[in-house]
Protein backbone atom coordinates (compact mmCIF):
# COMPACT_ATOMS: atom_id res chain seq x y z
CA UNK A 1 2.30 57.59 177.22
CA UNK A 2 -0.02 55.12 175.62
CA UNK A 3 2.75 54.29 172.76
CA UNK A 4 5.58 53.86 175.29
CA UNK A 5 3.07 51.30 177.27
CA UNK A 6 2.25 49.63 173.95
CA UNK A 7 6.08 49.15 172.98
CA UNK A 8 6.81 48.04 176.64
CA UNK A 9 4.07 44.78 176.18
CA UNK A 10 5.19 44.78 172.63
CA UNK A 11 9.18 43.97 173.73
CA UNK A 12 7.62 41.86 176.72
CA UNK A 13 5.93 39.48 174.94
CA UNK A 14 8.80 39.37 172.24
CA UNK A 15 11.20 38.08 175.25
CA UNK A 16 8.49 35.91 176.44
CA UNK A 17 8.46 34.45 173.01
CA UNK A 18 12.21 33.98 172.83
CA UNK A 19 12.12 32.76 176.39
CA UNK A 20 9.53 29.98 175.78
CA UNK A 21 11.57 28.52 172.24
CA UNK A 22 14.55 28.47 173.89
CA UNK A 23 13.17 26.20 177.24
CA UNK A 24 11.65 24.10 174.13
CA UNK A 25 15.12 23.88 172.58
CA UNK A 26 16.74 22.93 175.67
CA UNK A 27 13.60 20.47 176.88
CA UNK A 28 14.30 18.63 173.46
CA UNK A 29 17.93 18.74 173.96
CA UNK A 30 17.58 17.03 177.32
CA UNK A 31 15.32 14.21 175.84
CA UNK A 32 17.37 13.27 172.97
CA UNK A 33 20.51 12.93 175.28
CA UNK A 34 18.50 10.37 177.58
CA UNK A 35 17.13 8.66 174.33
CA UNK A 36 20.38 8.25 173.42
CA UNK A 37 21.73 7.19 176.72
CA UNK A 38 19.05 4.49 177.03
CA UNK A 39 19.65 3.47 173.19
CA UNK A 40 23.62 2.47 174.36
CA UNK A 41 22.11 0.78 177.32
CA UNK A 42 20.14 -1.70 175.60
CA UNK A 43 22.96 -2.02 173.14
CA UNK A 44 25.12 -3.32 175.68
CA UNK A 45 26.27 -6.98 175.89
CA UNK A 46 26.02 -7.16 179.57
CA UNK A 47 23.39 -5.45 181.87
CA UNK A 48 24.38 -2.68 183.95
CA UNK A 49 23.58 -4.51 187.65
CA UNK A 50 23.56 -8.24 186.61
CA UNK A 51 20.97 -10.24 188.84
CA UNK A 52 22.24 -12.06 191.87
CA UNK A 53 20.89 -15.30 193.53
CA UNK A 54 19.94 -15.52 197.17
CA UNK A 55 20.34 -17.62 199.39
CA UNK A 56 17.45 -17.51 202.07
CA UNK A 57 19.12 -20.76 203.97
């Protein structure tokens, strides 16, 4: 009973393992696509929502 406990934690913390790389993976996958989306923003020629004067009078 004792083994089949141990090799129970043993394959649940291997999951766990797996689990927690792959949230990494995807974590870093999400920040490089906004670095890259705010890289072609400040590339751009124009800004996104060009200013606009008021008029108060």
């Amino acid at each position: 009973m004792t083994r089949i406990l141990a090799a129970a934690a043993l394959l649940a913390s291997l999951a766990a393992c797996n689990t927690v790389e792959g949230i990494g993976r995807d974590l870093s996958a999400g920040g490089a696509a906004i670095s890259d989306i705010s890289q072609d923003v400040r590339h751009r020629s124009h800004p996104v929502h060009p200013q606009q004067t008021y008029s108060y009078y």
